[in-house]
C-alpha atoms as a PDB file:
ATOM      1  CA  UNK A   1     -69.081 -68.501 -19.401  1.00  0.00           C
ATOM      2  CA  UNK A   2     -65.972 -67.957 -18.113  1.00  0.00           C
ATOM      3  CA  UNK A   3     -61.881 -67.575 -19.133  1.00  0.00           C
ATOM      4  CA  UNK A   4     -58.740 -66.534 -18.949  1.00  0.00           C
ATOM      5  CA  UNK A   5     -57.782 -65.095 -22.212  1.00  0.00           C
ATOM      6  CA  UNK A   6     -53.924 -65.731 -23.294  1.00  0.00           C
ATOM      7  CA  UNK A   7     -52.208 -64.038 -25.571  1.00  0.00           C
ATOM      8  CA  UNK A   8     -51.909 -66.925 -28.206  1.00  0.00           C
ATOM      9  CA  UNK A   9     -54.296 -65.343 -30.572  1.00  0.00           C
ATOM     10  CA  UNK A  10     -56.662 -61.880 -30.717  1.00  0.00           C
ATOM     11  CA  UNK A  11     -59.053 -61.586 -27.184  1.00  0.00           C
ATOM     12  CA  UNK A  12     -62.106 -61.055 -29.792  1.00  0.00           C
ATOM     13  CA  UNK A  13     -61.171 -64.384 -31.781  1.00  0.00           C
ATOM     14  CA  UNK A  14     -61.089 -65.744 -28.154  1.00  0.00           C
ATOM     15  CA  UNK A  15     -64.518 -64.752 -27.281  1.00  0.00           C
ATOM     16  CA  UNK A  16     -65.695 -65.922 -30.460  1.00  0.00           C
ATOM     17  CA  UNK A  17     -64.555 -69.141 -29.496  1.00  0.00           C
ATOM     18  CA  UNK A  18     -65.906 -69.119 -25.863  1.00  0.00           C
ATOM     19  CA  UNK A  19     -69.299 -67.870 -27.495  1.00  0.00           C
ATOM     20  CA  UNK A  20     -68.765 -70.640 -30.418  1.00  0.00           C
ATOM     21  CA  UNK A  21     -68.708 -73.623 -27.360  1.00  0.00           C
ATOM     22  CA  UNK A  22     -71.656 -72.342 -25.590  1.00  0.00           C
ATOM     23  CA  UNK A  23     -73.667 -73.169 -28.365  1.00  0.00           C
ATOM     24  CA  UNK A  24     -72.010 -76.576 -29.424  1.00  0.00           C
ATOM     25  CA  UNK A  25     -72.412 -77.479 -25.911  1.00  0.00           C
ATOM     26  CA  UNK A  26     -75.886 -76.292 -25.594  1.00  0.00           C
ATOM     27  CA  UNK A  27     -75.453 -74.126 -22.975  1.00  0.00           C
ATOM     28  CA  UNK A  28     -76.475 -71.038 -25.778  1.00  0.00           C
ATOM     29  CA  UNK A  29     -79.494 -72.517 -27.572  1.00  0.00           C
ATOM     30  CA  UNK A  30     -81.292 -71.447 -30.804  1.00  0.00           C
ATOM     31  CA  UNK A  31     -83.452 -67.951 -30.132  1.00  0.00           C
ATOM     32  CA  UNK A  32     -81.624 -67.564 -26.800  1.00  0.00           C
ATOM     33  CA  UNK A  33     -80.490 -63.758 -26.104  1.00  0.00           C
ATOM     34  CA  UNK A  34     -76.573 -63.819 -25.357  1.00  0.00           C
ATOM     35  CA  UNK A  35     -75.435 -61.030 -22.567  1.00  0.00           C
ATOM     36  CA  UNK A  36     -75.532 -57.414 -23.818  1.00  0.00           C
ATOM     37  CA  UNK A  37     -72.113 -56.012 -25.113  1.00  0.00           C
ATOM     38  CA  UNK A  38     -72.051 -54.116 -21.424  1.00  0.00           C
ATOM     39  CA  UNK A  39     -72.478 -57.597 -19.477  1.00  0.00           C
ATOM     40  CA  UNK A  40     -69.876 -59.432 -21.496  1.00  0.00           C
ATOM     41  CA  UNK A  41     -67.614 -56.343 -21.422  1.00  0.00           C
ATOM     42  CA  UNK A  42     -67.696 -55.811 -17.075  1.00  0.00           C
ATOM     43  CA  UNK A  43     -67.782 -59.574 -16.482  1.00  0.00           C
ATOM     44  CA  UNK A  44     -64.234 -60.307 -18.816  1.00  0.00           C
ATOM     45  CA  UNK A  45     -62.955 -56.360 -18.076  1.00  0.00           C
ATOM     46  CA  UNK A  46     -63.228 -55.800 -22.117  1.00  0.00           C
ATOM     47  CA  UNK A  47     -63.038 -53.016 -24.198  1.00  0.00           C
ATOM     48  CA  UNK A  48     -66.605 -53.213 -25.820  1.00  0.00           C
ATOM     49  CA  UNK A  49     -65.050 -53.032 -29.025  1.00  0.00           C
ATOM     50  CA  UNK A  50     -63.627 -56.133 -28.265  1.00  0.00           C
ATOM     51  CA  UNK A  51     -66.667 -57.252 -27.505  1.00  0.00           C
ATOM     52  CA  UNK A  52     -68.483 -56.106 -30.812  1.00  0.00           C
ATOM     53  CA  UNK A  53     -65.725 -57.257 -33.074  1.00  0.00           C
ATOM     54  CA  UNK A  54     -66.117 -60.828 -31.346  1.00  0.00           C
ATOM     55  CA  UNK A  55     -70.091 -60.779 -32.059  1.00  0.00           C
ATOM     56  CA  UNK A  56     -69.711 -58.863 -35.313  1.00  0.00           C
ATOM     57  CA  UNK A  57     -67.584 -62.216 -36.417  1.00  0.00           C
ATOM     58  CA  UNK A  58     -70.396 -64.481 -34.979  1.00  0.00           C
ATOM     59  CA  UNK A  59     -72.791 -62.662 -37.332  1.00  0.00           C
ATOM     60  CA  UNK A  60     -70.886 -62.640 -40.393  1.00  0.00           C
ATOM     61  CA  UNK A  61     -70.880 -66.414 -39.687  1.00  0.00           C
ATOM     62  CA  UNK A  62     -74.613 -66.913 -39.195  1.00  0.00           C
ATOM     63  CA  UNK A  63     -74.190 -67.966 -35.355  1.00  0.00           C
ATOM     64  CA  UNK A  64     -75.441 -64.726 -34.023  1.00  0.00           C
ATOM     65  CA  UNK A  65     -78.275 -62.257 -35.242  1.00  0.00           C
ATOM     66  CA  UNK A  66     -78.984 -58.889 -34.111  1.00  0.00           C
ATOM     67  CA  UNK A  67     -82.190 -57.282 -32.979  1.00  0.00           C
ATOM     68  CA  UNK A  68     -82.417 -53.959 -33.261  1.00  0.00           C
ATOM     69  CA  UNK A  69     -82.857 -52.266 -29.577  1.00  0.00           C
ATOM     70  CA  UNK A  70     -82.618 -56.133 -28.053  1.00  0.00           C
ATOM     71  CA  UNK A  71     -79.663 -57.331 -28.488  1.00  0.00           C
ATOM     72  CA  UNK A  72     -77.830 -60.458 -29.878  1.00  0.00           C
ATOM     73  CA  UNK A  73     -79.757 -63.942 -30.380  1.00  0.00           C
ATOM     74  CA  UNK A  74     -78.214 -67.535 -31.286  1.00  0.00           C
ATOM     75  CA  UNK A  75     -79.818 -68.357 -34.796  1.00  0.00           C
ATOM     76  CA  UNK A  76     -81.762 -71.658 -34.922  1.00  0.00           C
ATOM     77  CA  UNK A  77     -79.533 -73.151 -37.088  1.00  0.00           C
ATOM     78  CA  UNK A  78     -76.079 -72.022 -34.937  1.00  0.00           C
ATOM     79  CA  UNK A  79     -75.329 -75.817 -33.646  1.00  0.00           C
ATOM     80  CA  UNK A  80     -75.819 -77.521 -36.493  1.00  0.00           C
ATOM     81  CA  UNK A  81     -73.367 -74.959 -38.636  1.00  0.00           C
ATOM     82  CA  UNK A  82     -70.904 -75.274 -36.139  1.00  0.00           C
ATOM     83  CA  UNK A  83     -71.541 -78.926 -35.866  1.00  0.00           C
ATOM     84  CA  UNK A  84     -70.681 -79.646 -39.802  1.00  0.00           C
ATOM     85  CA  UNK A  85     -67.826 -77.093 -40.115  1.00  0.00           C
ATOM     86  CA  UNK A  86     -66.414 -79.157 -36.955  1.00  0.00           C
ATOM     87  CA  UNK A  87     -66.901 -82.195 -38.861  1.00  0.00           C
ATOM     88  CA  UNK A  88     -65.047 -81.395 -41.752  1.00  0.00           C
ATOM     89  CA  UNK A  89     -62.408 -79.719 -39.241  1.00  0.00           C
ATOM     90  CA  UNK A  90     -61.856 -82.973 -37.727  1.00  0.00           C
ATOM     91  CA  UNK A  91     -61.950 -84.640 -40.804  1.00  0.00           C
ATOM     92  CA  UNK A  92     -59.691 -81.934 -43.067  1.00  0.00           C
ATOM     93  CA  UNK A  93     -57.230 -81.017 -40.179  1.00  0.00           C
ATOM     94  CA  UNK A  94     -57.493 -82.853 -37.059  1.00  0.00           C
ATOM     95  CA  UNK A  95     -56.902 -86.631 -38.463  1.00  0.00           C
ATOM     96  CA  UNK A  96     -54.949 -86.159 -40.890  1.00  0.00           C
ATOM     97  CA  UNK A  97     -52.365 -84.062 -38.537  1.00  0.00           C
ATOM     98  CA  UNK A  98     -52.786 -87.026 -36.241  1.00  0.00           C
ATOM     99  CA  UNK A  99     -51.872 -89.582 -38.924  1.00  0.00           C
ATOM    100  CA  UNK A 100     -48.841 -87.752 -40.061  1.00  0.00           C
ATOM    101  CA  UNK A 101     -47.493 -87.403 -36.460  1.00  0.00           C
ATOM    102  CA  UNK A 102     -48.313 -90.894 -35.925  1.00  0.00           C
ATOM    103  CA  UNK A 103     -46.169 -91.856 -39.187  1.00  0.00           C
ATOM    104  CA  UNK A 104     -43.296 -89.703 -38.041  1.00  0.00           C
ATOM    105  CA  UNK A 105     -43.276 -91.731 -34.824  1.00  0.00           C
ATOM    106  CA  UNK A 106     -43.164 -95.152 -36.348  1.00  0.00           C
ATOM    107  CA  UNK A 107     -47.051 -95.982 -35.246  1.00  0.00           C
ATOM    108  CA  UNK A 108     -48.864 -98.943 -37.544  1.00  0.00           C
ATOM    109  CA  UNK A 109     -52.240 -98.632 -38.524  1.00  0.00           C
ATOM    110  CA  UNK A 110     -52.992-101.348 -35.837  1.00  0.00           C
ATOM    111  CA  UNK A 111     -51.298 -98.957 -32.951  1.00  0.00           C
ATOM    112  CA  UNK A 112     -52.963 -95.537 -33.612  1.00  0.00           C
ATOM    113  CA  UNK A 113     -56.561 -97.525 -34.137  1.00  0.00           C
ATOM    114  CA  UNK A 114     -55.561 -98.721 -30.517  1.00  0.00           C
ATOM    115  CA  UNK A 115     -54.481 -95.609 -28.787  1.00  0.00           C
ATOM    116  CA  UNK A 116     -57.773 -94.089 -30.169  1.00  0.00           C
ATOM    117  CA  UNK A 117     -60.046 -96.580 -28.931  1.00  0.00           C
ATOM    118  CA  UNK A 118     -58.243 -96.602 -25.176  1.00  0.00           C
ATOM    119  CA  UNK A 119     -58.450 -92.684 -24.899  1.00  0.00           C
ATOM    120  CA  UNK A 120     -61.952 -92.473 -26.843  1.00  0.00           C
ATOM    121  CA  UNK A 121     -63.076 -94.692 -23.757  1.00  0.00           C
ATOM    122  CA  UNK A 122     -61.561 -92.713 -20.977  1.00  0.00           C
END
């Protein structure tokens, strides 16, 4: 994993969300250990607060679980959670923002469908 946190948002919501990807991607997989609080906190130069409040999150969201004296493990079920709340994300937020922009720039129906298809192939 690697980033370059901004300062758009909280560094712990940021981590979340780097932590969040690994697993959609599969690059964090179901019973895998993640890197200790001390490994995430040298290799990003965190405070391991930071670092705690990010995983703490993951928990309280059922993504993460801790064992006591070994750390923090991706639940079994982490990638399909994130995969359904991304889902209705997409399908709640995402389109319908893209609709409404495409309305206030005079798109038809016909023209967005279009535009989708050409970028959904690149």
């Amino acid at each position: 994993m690697s980033t370059n946190f901004d300062s758009s948002k909280a560094i712990y919501l940021q981590l979340a969300d780097l932590v969040r990807e690994s697993i959609m991607s599969g690059a964090m997989k179901g019973g895998e250990a993640i890197p200790s609080v001390r490994q995430m906190s040298a290799e990003y130069r965190l405070n391991p607060q930071t670092v705690l409040n990010a995983t703490q999150l993951l928990v309280n969201e059922g993504l993460l679980e801790k064992r006591r004296g070994q750390g923090y493990y991706v639940t079994d079920p982490a990638q399909d959670v994130l995969k359904e709340s991304g889902v209705i994300q997409f399908e709640d937020v995402t389109v319908p923002d893209m609709i409404r922009q495409a309305k206030m720039l005079n798109f038809s129906q016909d023209e967005l469908c279009k535009m989708i298809e050409k970028n959904f192939n690149k």
